[in-house]
PDB file of N, CA and C in Angstrom:
ATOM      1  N   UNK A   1      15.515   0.424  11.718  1.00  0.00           N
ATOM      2  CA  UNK A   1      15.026   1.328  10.676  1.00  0.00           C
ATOM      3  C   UNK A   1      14.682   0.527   9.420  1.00  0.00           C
ATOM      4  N   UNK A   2      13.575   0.890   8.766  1.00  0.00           N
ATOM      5  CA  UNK A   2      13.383  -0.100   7.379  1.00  0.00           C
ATOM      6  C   UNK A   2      14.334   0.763   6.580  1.00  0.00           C
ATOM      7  N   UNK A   3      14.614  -0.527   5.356  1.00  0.00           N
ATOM      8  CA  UNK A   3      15.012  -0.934   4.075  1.00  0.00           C
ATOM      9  C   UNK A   3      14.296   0.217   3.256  1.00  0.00           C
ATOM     10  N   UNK A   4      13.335  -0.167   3.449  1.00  0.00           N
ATOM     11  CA  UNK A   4      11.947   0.884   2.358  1.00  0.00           C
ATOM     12  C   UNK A   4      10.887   1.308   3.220  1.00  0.00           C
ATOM     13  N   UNK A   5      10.486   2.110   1.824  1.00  0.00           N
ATOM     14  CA  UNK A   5       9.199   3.119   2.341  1.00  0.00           C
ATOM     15  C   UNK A   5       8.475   2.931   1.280  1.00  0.00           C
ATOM     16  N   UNK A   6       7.373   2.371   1.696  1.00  0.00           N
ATOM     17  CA  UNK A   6       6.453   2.309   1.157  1.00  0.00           C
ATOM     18  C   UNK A   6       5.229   3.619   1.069  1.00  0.00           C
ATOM     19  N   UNK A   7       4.936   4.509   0.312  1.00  0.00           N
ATOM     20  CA  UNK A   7       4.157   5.012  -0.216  1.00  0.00           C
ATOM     21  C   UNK A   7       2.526   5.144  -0.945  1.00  0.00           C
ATOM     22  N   UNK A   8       1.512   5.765  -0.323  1.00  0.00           N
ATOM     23  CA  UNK A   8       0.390   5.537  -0.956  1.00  0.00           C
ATOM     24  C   UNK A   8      -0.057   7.062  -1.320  1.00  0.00           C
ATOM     25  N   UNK A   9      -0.697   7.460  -2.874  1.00  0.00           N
ATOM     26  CA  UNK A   9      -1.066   8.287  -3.160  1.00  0.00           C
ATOM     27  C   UNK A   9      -2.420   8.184  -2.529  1.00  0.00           C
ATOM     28  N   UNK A  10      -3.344   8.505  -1.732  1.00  0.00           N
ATOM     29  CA  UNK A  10      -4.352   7.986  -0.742  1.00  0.00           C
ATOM     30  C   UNK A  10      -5.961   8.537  -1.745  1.00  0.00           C
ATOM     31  N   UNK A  11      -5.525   9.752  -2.274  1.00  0.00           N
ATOM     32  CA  UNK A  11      -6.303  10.587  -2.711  1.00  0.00           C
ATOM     33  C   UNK A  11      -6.816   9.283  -4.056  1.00  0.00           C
ATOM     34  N   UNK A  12      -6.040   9.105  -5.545  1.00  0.00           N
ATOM     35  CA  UNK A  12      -6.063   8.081  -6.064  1.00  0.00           C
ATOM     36  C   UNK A  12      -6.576   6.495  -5.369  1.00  0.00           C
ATOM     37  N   UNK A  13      -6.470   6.061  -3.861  1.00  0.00           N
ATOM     38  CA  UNK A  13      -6.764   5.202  -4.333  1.00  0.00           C
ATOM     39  C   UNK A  13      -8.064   4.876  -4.318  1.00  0.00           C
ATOM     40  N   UNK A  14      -8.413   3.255  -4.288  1.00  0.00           N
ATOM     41  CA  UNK A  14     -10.148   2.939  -4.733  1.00  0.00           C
ATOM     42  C   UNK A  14      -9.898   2.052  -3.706  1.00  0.00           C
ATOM     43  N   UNK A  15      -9.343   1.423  -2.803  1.00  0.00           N
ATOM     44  CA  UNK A  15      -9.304   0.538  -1.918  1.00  0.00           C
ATOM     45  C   UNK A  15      -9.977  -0.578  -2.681  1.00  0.00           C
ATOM     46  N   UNK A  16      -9.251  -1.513  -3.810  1.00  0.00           N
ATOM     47  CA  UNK A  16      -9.532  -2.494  -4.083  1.00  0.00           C
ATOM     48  C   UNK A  16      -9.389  -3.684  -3.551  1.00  0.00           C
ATOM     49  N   UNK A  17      -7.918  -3.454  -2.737  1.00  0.00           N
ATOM     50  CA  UNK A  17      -7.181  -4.537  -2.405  1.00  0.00           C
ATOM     51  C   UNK A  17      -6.183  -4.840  -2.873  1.00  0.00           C
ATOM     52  N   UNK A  18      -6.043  -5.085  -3.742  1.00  0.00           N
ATOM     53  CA  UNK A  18      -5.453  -5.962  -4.794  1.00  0.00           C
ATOM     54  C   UNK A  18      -3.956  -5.848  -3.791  1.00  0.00           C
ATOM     55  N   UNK A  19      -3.562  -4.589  -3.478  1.00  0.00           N
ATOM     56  CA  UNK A  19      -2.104  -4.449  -2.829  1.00  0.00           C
ATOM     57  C   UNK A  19      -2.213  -5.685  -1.565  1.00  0.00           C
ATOM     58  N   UNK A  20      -3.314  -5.546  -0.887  1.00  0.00           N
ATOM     59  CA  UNK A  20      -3.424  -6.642   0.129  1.00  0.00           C
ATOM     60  C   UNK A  20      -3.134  -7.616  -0.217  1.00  0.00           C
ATOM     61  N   UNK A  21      -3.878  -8.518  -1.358  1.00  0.00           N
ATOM     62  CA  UNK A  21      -3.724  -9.310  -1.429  1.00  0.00           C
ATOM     63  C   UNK A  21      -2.436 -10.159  -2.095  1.00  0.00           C
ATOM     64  N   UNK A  22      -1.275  -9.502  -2.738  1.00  0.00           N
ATOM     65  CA  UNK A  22      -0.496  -9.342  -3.285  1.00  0.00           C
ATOM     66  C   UNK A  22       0.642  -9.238  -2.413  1.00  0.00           C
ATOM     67  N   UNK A  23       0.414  -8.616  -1.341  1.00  0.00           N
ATOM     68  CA  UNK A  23       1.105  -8.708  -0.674  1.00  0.00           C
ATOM     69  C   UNK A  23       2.149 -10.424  -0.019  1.00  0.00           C
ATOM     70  N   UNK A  24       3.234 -10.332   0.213  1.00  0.00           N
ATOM     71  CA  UNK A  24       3.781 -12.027   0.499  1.00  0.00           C
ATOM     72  C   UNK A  24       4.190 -11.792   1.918  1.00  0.00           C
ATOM     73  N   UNK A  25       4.582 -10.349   2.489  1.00  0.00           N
ATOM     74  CA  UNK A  25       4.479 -10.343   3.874  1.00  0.00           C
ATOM     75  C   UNK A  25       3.059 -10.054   4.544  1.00  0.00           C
ATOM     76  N   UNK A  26       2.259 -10.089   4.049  1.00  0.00           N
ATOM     77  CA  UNK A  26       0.769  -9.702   4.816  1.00  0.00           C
ATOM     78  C   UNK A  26       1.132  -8.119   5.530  1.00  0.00           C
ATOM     79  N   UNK A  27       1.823  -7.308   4.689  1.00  0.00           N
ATOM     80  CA  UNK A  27       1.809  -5.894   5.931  1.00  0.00           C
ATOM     81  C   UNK A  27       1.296  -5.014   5.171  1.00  0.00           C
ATOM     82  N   UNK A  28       0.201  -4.949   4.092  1.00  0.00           N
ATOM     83  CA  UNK A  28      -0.574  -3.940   3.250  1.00  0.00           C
ATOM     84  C   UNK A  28      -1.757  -4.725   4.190  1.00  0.00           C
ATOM     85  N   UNK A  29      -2.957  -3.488   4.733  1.00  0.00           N
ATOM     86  CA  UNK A  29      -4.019  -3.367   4.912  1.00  0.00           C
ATOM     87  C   UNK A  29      -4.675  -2.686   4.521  1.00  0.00           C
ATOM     88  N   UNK A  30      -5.994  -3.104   4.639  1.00  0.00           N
ATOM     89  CA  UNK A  30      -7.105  -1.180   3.652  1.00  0.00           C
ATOM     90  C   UNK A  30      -7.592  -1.074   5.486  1.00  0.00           C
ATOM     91  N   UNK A  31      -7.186   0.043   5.237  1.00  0.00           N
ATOM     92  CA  UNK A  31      -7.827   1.315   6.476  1.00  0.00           C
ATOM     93  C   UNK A  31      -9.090   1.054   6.578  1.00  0.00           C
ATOM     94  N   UNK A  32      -9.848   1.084   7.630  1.00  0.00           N
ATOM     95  CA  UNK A  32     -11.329   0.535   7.347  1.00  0.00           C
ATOM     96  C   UNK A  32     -11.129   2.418   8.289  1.00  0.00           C
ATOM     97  N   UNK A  33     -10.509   2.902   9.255  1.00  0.00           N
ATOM     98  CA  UNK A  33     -11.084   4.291   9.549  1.00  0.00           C
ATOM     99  C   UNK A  33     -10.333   5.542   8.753  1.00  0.00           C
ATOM    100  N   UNK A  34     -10.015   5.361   7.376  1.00  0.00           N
ATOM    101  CA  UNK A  34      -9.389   6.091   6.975  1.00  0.00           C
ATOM    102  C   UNK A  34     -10.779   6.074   5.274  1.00  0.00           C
ATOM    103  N   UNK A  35     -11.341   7.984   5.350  1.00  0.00           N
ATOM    104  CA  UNK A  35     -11.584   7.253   4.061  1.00  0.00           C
ATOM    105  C   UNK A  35     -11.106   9.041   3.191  1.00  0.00           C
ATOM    106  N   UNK A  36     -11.028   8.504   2.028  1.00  0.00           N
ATOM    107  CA  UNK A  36     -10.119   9.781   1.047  1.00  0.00           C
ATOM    108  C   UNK A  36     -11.617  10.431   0.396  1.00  0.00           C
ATOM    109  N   UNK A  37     -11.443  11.720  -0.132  1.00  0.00           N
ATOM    110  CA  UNK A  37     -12.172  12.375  -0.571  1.00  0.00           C
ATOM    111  C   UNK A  37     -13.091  12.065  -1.576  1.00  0.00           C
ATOM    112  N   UNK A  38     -12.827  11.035  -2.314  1.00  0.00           N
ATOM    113  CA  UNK A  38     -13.963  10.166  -3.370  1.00  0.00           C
ATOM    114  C   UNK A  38     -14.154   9.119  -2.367  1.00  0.00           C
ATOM    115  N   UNK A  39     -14.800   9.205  -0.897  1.00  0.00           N
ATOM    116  CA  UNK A  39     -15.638   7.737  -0.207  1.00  0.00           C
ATOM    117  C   UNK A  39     -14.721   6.484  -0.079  1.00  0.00           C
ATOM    118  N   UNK A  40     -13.974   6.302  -0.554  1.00  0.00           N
ATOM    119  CA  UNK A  40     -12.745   4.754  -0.341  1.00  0.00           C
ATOM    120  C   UNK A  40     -11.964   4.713   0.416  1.00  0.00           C
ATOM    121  N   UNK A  41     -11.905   3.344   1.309  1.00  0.00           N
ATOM    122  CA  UNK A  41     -10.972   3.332   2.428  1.00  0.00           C
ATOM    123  C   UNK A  41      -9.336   3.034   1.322  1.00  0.00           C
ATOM    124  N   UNK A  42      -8.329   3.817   2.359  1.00  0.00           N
ATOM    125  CA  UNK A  42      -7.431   3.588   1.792  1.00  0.00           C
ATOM    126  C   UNK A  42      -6.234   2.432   2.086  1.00  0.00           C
ATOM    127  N   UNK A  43      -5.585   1.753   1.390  1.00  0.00           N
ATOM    128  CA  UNK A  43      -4.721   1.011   2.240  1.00  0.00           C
ATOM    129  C   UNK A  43      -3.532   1.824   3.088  1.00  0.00           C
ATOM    130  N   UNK A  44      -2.388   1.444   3.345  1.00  0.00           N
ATOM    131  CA  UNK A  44      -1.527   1.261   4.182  1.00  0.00           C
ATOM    132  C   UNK A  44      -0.856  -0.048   4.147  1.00  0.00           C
ATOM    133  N   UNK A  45       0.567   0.210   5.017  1.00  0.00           N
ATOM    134  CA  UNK A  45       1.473  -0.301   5.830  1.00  0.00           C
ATOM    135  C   UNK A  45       1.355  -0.326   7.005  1.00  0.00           C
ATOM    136  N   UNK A  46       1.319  -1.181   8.048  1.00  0.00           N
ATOM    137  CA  UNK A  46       0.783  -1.767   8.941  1.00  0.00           C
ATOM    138  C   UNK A  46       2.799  -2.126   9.670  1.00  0.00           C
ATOM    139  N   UNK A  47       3.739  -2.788   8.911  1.00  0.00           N
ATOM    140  CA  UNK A  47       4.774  -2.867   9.923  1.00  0.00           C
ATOM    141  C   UNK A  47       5.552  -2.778   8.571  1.00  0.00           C
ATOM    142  N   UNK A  48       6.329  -1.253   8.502  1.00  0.00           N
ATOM    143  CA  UNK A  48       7.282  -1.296   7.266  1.00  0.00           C
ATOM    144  C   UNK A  48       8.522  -2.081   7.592  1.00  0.00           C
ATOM    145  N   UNK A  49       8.696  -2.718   8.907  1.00  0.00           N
ATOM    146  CA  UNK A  49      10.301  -3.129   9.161  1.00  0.00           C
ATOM    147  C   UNK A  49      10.211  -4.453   8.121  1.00  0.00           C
ATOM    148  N   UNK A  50       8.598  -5.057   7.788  1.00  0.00           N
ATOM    149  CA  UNK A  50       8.895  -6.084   7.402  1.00  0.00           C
ATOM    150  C   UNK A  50       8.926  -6.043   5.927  1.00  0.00           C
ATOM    151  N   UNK A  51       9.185  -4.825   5.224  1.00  0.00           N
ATOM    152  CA  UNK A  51       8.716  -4.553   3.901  1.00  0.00           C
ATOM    153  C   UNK A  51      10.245  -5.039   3.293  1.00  0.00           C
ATOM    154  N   UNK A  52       9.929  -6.109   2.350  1.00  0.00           N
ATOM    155  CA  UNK A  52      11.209  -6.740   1.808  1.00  0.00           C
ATOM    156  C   UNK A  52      11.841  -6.121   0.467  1.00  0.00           C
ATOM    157  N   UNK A  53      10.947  -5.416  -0.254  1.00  0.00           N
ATOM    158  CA  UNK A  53      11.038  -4.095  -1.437  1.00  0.00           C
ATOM    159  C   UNK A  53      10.430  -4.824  -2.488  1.00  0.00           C
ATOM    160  N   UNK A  54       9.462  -6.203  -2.397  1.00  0.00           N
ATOM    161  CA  UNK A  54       9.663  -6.800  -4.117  1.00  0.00           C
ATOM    162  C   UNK A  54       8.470  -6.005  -4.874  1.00  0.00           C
ATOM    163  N   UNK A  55       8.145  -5.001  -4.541  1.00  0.00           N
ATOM    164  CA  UNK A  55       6.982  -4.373  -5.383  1.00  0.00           C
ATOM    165  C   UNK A  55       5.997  -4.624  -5.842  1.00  0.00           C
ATOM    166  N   UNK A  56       5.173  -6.012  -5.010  1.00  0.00           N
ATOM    167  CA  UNK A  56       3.972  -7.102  -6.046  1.00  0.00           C
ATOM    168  C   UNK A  56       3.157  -6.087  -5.495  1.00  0.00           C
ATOM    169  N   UNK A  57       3.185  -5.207  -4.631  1.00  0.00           N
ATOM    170  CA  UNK A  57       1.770  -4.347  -3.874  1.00  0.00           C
ATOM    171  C   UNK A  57       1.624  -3.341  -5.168  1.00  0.00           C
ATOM    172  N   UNK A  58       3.382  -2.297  -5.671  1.00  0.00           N
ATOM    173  CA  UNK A  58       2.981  -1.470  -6.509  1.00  0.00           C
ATOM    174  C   UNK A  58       2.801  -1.995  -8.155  1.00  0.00           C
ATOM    175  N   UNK A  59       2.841  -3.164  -8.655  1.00  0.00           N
ATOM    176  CA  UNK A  59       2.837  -3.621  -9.712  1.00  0.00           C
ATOM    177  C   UNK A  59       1.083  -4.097  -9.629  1.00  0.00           C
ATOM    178  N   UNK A  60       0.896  -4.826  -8.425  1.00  0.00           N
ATOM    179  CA  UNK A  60      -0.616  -4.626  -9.014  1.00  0.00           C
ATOM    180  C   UNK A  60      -1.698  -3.272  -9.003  1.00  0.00           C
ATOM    181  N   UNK A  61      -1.786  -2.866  -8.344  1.00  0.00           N
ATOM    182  CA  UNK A  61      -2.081  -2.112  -8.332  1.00  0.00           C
ATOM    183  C   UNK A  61      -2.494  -1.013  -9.621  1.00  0.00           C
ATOM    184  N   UNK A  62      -3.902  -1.158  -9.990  1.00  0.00           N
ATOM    185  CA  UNK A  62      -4.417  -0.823 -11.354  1.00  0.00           C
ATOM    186  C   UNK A  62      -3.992   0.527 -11.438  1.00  0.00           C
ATOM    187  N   UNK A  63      -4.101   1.797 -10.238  1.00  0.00           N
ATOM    188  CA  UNK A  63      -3.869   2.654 -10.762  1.00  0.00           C
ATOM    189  C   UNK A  63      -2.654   4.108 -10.359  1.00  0.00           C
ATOM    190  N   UNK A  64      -2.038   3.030  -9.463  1.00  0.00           N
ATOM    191  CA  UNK A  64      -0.268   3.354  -9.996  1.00  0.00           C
ATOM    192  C   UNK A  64      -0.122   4.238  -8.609  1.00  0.00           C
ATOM    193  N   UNK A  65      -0.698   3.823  -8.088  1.00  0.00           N
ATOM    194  CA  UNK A  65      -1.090   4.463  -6.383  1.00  0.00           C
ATOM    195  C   UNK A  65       0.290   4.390  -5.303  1.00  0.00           C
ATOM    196  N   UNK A  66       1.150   3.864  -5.242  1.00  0.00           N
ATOM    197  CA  UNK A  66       1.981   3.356  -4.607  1.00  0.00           C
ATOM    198  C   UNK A  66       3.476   3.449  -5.005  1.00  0.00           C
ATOM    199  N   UNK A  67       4.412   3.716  -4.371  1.00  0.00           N
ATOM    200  CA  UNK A  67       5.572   3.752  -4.744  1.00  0.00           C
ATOM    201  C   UNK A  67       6.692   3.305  -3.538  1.00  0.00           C
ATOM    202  N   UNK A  68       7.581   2.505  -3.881  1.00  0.00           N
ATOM    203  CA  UNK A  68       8.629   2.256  -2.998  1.00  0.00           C
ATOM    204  C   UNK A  68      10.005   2.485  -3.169  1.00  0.00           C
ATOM    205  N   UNK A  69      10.710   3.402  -2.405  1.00  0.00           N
ATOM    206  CA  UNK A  69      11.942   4.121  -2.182  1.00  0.00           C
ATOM    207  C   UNK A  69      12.782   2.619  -1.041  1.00  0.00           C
ATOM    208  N   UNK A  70      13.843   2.958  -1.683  1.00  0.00           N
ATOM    209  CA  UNK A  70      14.861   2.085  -1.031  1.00  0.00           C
ATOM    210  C   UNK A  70      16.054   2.682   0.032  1.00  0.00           C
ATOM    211  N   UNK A  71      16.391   2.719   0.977  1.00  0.00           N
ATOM    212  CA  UNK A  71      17.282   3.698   1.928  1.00  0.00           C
ATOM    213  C   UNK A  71      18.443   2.762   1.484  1.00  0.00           C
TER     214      UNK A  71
END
């Protein structure tokens, strides 16, 4: 069972990246078949077991899209 849960407000986001790239486990992807009601693919979590909690996905992230809960 993961540590955390990672969270995406999907609607908010713009699929910039930035969470991707920010990422230090590589497990944020942008959805290439997912797209939200303003046209933008959204990211995701791809393998939460490996989500370590340090928050560089929700700290960059320009517009506050993301949130992580700790079990």
């Amino acid at each position: 069972m993961a540590k955390f849960k990672v969270s995406f407000n999907k609607e908010r986001c713009k699929g910039c990246s930035l969470c991707v790239v920010f990422c230090p486990m590589k497990i944020v992807h942008l959805n290439t078949e997912e797209i939200n009601s303003k046209g933008y693919n959204v990211s995701h979590v791809v393998d939460e077991e490996k989500c370590v909690g340090c928050t560089n996905c929700a700290l960059m992230c320009p517009d506050s899209v993301i949130t992580i809960d700790k079990f």
